[in-house]
C-alpha atoms as a PDB file:
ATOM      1  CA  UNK A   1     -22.327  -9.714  31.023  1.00  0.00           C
ATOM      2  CA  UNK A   2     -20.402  -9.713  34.372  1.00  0.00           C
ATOM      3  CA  UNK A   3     -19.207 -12.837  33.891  1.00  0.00           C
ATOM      4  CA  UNK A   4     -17.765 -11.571  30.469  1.00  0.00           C
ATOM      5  CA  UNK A   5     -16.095  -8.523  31.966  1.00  0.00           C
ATOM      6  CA  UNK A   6     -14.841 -11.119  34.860  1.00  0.00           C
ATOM      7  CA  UNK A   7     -12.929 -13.324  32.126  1.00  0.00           C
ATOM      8  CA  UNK A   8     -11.819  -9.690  30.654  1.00  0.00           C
ATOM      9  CA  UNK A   9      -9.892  -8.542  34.212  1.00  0.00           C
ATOM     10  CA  UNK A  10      -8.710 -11.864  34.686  1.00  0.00           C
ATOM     11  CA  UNK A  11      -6.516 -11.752  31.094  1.00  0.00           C
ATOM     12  CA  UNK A  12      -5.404  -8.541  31.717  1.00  0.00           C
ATOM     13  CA  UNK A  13      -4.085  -9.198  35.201  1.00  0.00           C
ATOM     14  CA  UNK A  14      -2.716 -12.514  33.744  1.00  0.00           C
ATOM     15  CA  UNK A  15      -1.097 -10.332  31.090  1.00  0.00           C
ATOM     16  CA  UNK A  16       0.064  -7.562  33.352  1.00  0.00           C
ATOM     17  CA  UNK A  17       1.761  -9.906  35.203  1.00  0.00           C
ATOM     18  CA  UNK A  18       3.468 -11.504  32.407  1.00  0.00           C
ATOM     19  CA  UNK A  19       4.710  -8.147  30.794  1.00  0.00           C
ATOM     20  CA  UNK A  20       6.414  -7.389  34.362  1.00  0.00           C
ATOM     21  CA  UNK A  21       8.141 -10.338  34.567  1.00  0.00           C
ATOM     22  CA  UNK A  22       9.103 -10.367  30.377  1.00  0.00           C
ATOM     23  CA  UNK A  23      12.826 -11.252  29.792  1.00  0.00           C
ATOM     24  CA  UNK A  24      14.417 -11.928  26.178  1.00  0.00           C
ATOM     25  CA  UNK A  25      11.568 -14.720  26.114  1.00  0.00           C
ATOM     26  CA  UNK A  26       9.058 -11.966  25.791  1.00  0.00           C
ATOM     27  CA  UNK A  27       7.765 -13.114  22.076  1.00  0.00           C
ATOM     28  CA  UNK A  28       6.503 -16.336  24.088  1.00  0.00           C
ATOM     29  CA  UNK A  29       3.640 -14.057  25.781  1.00  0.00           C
ATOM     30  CA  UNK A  30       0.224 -15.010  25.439  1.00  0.00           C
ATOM     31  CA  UNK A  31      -1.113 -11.160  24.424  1.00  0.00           C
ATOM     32  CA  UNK A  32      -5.006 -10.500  24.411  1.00  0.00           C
ATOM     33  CA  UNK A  33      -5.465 -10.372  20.473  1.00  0.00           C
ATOM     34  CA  UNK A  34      -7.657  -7.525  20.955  1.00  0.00           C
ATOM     35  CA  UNK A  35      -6.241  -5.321  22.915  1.00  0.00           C
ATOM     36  CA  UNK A  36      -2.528  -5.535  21.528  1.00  0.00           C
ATOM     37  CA  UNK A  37      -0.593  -6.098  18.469  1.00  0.00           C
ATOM     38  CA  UNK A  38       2.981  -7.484  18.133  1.00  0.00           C
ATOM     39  CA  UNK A  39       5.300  -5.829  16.293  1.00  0.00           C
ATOM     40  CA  UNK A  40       7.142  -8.304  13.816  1.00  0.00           C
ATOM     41  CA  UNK A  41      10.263  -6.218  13.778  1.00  0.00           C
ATOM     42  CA  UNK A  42      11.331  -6.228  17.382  1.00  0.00           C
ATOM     43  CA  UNK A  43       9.011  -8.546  19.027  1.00  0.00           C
ATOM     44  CA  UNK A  44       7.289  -5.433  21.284  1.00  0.00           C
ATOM     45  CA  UNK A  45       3.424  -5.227  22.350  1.00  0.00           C
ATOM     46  CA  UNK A  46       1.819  -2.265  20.705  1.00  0.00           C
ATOM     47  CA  UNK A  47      -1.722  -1.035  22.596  1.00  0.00           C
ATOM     48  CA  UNK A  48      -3.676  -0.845  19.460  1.00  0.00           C
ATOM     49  CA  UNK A  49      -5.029   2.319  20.090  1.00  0.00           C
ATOM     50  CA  UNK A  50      -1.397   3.636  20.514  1.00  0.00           C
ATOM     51  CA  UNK A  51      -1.014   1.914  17.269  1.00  0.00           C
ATOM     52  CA  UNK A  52      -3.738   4.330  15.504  1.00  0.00           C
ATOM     53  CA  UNK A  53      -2.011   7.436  17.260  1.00  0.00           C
ATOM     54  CA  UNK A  54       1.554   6.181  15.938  1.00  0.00           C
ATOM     55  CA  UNK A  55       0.230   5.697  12.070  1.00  0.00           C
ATOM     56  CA  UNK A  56       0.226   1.879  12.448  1.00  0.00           C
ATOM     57  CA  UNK A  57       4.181   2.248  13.192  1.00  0.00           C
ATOM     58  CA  UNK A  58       5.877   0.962  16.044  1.00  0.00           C
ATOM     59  CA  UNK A  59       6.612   3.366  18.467  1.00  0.00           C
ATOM     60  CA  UNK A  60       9.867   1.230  19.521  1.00  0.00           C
ATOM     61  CA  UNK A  61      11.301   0.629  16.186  1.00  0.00           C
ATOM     62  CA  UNK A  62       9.314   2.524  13.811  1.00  0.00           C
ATOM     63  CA  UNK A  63       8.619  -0.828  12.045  1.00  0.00           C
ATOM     64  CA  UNK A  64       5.935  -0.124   9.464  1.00  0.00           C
ATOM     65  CA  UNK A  65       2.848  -2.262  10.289  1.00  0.00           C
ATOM     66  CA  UNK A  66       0.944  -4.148   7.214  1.00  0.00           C
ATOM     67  CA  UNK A  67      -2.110  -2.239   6.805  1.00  0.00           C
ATOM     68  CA  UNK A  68      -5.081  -2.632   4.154  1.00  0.00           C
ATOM     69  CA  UNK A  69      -6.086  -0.467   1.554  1.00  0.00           C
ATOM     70  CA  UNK A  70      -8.676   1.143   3.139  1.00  0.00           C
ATOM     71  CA  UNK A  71      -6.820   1.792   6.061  1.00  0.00           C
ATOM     72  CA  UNK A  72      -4.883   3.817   3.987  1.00  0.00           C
ATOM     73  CA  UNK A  73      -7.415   5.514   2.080  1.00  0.00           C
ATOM     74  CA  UNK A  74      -9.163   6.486   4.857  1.00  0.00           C
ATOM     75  CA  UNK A  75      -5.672   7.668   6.582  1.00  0.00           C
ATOM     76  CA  UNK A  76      -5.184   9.970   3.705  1.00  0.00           C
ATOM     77  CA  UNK A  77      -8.725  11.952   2.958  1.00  0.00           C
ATOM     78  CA  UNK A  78     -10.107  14.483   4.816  1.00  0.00           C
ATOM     79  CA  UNK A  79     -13.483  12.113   5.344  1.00  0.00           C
ATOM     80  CA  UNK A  80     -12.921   8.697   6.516  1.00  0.00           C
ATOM     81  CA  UNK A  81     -16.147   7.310   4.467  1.00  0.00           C
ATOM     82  CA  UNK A  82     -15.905   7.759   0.752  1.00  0.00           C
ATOM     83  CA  UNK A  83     -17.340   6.009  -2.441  1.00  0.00           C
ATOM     84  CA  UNK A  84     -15.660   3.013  -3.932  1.00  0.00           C
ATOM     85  CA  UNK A  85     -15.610   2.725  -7.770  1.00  0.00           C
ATOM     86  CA  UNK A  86     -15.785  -0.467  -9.152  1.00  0.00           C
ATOM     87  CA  UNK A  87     -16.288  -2.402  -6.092  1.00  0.00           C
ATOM     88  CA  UNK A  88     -18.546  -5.280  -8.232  1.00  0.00           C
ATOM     89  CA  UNK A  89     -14.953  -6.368 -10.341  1.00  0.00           C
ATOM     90  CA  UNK A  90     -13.239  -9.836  -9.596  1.00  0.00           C
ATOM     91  CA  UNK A  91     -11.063 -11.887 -11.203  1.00  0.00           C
ATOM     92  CA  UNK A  92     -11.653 -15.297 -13.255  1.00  0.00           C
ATOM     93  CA  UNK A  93      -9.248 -17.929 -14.127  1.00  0.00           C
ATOM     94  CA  UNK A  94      -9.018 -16.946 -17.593  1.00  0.00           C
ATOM     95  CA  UNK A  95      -6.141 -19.292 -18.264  1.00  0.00           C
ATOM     96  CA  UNK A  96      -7.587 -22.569 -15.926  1.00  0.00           C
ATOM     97  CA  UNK A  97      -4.432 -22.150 -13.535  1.00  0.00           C
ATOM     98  CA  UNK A  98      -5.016 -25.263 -11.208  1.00  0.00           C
ATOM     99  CA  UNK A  99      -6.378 -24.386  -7.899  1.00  0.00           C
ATOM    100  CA  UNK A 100      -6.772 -20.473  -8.721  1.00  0.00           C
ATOM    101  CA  UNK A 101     -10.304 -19.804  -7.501  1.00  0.00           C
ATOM    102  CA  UNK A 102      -9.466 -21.674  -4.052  1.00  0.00           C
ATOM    103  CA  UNK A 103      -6.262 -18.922  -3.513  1.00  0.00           C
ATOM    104  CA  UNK A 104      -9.045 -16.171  -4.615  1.00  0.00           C
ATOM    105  CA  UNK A 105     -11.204 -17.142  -2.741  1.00  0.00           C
ATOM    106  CA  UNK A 106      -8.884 -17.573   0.757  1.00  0.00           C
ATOM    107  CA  UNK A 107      -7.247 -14.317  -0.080  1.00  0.00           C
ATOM    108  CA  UNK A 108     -10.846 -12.268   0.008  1.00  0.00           C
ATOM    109  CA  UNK A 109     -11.608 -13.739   3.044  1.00  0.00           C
ATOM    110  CA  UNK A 110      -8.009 -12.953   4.568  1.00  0.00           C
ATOM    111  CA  UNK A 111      -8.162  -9.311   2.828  1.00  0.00           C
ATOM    112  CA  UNK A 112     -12.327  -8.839   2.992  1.00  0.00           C
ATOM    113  CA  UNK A 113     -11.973  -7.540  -0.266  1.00  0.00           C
ATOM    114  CA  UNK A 114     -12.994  -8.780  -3.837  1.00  0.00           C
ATOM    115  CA  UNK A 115      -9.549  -7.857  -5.319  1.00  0.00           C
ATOM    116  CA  UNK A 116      -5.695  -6.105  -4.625  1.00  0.00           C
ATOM    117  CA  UNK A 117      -6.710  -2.655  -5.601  1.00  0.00           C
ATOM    118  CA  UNK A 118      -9.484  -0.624  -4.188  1.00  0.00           C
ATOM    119  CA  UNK A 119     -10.637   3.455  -5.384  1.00  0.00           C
ATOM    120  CA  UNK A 120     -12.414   6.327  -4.902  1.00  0.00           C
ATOM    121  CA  UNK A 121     -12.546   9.903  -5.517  1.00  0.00           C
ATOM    122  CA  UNK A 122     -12.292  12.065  -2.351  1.00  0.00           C
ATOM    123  CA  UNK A 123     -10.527  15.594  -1.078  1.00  0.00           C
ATOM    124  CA  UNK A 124      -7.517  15.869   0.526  1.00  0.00           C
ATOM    125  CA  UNK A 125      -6.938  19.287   2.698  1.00  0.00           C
ATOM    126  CA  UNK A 126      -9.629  20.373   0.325  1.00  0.00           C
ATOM    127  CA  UNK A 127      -8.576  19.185  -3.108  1.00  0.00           C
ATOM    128  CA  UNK A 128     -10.693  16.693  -4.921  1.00  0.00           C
ATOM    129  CA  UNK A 129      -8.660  14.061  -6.291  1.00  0.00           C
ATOM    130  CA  UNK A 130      -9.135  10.382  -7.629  1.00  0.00           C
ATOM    131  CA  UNK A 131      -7.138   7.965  -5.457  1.00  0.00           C
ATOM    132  CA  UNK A 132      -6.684   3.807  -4.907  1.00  0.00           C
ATOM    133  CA  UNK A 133      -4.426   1.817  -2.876  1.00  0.00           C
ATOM    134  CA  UNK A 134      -3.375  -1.553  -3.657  1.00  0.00           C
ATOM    135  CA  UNK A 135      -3.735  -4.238  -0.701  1.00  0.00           C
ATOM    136  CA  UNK A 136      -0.487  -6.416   0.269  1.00  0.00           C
ATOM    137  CA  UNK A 137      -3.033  -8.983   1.974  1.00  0.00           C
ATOM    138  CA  UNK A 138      -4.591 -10.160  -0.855  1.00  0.00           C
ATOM    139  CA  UNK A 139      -2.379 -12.324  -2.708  1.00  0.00           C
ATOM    140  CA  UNK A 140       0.962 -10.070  -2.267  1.00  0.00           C
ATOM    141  CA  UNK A 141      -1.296  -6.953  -3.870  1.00  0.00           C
ATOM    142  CA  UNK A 142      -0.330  -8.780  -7.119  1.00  0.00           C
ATOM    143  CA  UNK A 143      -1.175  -7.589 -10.338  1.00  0.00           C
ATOM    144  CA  UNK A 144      -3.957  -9.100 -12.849  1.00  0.00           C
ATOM    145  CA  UNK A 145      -6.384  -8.111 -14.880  1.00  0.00           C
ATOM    146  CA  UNK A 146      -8.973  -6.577 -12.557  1.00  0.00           C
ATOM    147  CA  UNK A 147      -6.079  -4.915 -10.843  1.00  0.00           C
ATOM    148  CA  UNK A 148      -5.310  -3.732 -14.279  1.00  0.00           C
ATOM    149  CA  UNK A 149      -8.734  -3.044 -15.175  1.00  0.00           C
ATOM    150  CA  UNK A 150      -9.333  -0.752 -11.962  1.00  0.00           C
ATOM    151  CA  UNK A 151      -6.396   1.115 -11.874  1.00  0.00           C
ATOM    152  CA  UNK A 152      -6.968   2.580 -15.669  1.00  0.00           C
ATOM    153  CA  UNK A 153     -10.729   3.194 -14.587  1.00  0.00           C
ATOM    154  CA  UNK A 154      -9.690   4.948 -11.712  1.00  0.00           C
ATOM    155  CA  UNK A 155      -7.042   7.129 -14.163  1.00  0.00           C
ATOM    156  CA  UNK A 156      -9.650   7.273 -16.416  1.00  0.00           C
ATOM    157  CA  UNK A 157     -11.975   8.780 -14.328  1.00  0.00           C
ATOM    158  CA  UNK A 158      -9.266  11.523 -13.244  1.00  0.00           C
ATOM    159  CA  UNK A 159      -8.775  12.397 -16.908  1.00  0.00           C
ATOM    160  CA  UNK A 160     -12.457  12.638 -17.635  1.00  0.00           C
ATOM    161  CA  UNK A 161     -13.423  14.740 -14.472  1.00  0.00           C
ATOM    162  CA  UNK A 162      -9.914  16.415 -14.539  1.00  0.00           C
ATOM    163  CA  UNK A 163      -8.846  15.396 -11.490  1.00  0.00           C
ATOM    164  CA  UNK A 164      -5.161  14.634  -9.961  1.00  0.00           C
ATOM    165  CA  UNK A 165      -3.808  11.313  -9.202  1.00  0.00           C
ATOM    166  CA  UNK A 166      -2.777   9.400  -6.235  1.00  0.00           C
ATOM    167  CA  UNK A 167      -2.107   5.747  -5.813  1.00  0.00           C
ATOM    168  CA  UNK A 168      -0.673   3.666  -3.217  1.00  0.00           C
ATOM    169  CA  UNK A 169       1.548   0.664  -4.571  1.00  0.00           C
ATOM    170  CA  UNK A 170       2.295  -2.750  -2.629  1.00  0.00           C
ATOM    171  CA  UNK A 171       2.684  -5.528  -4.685  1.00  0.00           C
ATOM    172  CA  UNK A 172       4.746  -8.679  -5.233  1.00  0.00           C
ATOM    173  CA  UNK A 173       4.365  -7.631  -8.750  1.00  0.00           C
ATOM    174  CA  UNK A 174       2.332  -9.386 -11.826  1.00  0.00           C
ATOM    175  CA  UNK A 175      -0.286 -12.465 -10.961  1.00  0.00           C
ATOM    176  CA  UNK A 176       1.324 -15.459 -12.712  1.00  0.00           C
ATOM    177  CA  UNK A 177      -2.059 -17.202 -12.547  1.00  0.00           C
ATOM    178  CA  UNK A 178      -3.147 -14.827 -15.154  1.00  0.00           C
ATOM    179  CA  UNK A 179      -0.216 -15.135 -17.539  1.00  0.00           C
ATOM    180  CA  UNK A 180       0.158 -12.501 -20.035  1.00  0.00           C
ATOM    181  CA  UNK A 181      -2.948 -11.109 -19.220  1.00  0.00           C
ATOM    182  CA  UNK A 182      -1.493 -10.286 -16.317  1.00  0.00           C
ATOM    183  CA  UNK A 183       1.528  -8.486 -18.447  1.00  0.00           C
ATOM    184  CA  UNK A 184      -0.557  -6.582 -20.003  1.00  0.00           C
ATOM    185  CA  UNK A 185      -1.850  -4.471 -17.812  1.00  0.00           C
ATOM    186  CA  UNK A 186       2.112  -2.767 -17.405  1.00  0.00           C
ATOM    187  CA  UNK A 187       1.406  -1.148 -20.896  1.00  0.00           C
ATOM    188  CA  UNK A 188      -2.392  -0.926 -19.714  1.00  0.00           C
ATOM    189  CA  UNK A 189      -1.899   1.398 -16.834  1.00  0.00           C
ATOM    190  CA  UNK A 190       0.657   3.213 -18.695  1.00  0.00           C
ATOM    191  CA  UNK A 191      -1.340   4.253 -21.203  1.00  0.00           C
ATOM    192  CA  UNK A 192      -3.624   5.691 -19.252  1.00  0.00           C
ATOM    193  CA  UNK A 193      -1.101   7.238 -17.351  1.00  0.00           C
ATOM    194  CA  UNK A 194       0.247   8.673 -20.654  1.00  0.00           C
ATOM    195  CA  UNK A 195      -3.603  10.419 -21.412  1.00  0.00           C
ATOM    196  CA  UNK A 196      -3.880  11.614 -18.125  1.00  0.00           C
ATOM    197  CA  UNK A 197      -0.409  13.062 -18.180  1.00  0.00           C
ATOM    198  CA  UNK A 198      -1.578  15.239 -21.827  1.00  0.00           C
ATOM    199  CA  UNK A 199      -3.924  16.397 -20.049  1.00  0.00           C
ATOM    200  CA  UNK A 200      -1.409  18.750 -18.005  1.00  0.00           C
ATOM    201  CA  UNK A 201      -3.228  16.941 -15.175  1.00  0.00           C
ATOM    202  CA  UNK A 202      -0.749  15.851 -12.004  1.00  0.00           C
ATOM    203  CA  UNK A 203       0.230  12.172 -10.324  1.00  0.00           C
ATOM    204  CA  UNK A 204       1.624  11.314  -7.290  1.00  0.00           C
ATOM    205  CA  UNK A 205       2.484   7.479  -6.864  1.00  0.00           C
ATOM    206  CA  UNK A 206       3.328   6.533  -3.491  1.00  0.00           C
ATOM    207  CA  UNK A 207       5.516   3.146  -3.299  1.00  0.00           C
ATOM    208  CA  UNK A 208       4.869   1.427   0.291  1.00  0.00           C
ATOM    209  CA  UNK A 209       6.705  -1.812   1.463  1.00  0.00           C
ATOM    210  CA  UNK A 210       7.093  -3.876  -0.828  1.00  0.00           C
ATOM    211  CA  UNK A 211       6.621  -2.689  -4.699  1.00  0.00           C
ATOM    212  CA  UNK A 212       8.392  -4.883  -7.091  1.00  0.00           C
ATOM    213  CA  UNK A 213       7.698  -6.480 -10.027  1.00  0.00           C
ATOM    214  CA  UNK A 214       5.679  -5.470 -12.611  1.00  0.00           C
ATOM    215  CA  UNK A 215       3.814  -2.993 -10.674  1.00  0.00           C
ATOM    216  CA  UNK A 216       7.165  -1.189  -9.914  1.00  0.00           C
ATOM    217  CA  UNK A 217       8.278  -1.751 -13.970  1.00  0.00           C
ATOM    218  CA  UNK A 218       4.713   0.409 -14.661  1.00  0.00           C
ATOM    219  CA  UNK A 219       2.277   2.721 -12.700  1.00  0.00           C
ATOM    220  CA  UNK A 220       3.864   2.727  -9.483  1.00  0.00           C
ATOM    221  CA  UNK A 221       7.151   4.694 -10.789  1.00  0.00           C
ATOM    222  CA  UNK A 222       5.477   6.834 -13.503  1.00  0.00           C
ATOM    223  CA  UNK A 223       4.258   9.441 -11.125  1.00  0.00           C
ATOM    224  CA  UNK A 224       5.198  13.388 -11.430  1.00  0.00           C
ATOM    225  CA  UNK A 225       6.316  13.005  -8.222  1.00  0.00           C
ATOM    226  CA  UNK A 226       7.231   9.383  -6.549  1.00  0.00           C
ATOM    227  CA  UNK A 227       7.122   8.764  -2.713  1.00  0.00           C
ATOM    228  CA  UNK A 228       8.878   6.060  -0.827  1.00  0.00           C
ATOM    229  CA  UNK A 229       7.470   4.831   2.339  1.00  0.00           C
ATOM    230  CA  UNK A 230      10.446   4.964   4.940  1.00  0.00           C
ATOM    231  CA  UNK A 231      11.222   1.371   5.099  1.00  0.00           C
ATOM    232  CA  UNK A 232      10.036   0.092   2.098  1.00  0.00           C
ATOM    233  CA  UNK A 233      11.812  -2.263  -0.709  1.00  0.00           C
ATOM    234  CA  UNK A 234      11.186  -1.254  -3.806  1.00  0.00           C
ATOM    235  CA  UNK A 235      12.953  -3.158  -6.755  1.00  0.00           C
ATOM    236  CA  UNK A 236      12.118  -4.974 -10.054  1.00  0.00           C
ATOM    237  CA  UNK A 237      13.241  -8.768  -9.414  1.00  0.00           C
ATOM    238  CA  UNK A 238      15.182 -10.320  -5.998  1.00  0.00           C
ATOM    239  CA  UNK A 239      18.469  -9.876  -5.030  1.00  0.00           C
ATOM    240  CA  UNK A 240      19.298 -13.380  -5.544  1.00  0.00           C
ATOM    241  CA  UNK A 241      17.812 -13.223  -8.798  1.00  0.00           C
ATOM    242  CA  UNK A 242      19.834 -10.129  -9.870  1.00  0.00           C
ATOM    243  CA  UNK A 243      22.999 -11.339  -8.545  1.00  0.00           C
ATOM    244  CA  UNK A 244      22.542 -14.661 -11.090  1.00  0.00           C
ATOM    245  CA  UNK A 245      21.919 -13.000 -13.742  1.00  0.00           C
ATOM    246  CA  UNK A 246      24.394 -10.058 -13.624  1.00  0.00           C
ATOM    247  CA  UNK A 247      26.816 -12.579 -11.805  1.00  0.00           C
ATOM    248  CA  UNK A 248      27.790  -9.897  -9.000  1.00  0.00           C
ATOM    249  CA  UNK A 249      27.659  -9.001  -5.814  1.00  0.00           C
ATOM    250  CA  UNK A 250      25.200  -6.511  -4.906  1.00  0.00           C
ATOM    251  CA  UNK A 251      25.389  -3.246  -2.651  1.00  0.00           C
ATOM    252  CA  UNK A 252      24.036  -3.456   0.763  1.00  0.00           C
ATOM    253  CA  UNK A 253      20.273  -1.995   1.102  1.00  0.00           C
ATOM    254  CA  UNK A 254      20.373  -1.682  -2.848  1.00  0.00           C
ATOM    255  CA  UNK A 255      16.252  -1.656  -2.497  1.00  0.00           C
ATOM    256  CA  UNK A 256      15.920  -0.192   0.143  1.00  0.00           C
ATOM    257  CA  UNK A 257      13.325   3.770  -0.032  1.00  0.00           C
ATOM    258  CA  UNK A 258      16.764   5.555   1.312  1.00  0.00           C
ATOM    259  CA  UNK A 259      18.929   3.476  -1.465  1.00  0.00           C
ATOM    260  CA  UNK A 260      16.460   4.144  -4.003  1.00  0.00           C
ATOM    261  CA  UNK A 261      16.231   8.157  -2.699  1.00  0.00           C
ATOM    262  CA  UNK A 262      20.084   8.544  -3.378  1.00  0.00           C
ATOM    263  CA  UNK A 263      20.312   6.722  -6.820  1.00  0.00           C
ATOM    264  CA  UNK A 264      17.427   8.697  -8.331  1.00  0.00           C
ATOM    265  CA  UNK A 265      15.006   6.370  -7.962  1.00  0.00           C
ATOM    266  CA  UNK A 266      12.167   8.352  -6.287  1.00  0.00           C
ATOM    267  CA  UNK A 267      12.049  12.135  -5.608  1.00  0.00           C
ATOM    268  CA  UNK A 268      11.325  11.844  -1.415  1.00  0.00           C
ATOM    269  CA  UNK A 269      11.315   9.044   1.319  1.00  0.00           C
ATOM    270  CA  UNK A 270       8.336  10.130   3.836  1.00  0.00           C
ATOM    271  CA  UNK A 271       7.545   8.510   7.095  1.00  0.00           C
ATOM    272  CA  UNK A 272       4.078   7.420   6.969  1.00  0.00           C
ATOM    273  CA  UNK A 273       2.666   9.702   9.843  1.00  0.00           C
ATOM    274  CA  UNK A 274       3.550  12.797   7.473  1.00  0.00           C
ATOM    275  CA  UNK A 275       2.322  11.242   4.005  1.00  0.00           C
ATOM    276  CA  UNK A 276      -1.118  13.312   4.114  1.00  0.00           C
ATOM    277  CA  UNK A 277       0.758  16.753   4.525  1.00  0.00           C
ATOM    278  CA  UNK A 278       3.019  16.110   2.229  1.00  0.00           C
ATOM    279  CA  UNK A 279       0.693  14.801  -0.563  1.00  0.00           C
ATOM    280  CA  UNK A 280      -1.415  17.964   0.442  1.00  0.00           C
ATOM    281  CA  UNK A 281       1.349  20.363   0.249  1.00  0.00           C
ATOM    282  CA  UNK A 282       2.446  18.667  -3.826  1.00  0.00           C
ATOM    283  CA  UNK A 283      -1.735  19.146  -4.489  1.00  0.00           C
ATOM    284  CA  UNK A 284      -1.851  22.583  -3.197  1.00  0.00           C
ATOM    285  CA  UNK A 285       1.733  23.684  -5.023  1.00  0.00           C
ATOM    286  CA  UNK A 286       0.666  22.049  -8.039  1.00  0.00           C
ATOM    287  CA  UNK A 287      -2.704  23.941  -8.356  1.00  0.00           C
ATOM    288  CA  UNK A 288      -1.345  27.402  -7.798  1.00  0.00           C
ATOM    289  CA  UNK A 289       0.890  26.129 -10.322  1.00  0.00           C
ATOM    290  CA  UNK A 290      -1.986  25.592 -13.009  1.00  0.00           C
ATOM    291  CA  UNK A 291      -3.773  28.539 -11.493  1.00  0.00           C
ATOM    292  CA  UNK A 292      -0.608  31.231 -12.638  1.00  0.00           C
ATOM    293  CA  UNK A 293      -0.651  29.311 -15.941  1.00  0.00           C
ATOM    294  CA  UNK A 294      -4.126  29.745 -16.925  1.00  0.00           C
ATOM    295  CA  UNK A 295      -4.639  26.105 -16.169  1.00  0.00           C
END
């Protein structure tokens, strides 16, 4: 064990030494993998634990770190450890798509999750509500039909137990693996959106960096109230796609939260560090709202 703890000093002083003496070369340093994290944006080393305290944002650039749906489950309810509904679902290869089980397969073991989209029910501040998050580490947080499949349970479930809500969108968009069965989970979702919604019963969809595609064109910017990430792109298709098709040049930062904040897009742009009180606050004005209605 001494030895161990030996080796340990010895990186650190190696590193210590290195971070003195950092110039513009400073991306070129060898950091301990688990003590620090390097921020993609501007190249900085971000203590990990400082990364916790800062949200998972870099305290340099505010650059918005990649983080896992749990993570941001867990970031959001009042109790870190919650129930997961539907954990058993995974996709097939419904349509053969060569080589589709091998990118499943790498992209649970890069995620350490079965599929995109995990849920639970849990409280926030108090208030019970049903809520997923959809994880950009497994295959882009695409869309198919388990994603599908789990996000109208977890709706569902809300509706049935009368319950608000929330969901936390990143996602290249629809699986093309999956074909129109991956289309079909737009109108899916939306439907159960649409029974939920009768209900007189309240969503908040929160749209994190990226949301495009088809998970942008359905339950990601049906919510009562939609939330942009600061930072985050949010769009249907790709610029350059766009500007072929409508054969012209595009503003700057069209997709961009703020862009999307000014053109009506989404109601607020929130930096990640105050997304719980926010959420909370909606909740709480939202059931004083049914409460002076009789609801």
């Amino acid at each position: 064990m001494s030895d161990f703890f030996d080796i340990h000093r010895q990186k650190l002083a190696q590193f210590n030494a290195q971070f003195r003496k950092r110039t513009q070369f400073a991306s070129k340093i060898d950091i301990p993998a688990d003590l620090f994290a390097k921020c993609e944006s501007c190249g900085e080393p971000v203590l990990h634990e400082e990364l916790i305290r800062h949200s998972y944002v870099c305290p340099s650039c505010k650059h918005n770190f990649t983080i896992g749906a749990r993570t941001r489950i867990s970031m959001l309810v009042d109790n870190a450890r919650f129930d997961e509904l539907d954990p058993e679902l995974s996709a097939k290869n419904p349509l053969e798509f060569p080589d589709y089980p091998e990118k499943l397969l790498s992209a649970a073991e890069k995620a350490q999750e079965l599929e995109a989209f995990v849920s639970t029910h849990a409280e926030i501040e108090g208030i019970r509500v049903a809520i997923g998050a959809l994880d950009a580490r497994f295959m882009m947080g695409s869309m198919g039909s388990v994603v599908g499949e789990k996000v109208t349970r977890l709706v569902e479930f809300a509706t049935k137990n009368n319950l608000p809500v929330v969901i936390l969108s990143a996602s290249g968009g629809a699986r093309m693996q999956e074909g129109i069965f991956s289309l079909m989970q737009m109108a899916k979702t939306a439907g159960a959106l649409s029974r939920h919604a009768a209900k007189g019963l309240f969503y908040i969809s929160v749209l994190t960096h990226p949301t495009t595609g088809g998970v942008a064109a359905s339950f990601a910017t049906l919510g009562d109230v939609n939330i942009a990430e600061a930072g985050a792109l949010i769009g249907f298709a790709g610029p350059r796609v766009i500007k072929q098709t409508i054969r012209q040049d595009l503003p700057e930062g069209f997709q961009t939260a703020a862009f999307q904040l000014q053109h009506g897009m989404v109601d607020l742009v929130v930096e990640r560090a105050e997304l719980k009180t926010t959420i909370a606050r909606l909740l709480k004005f939202h059931k004083k709202a049914g409460e002076r209605h009789g609801g």
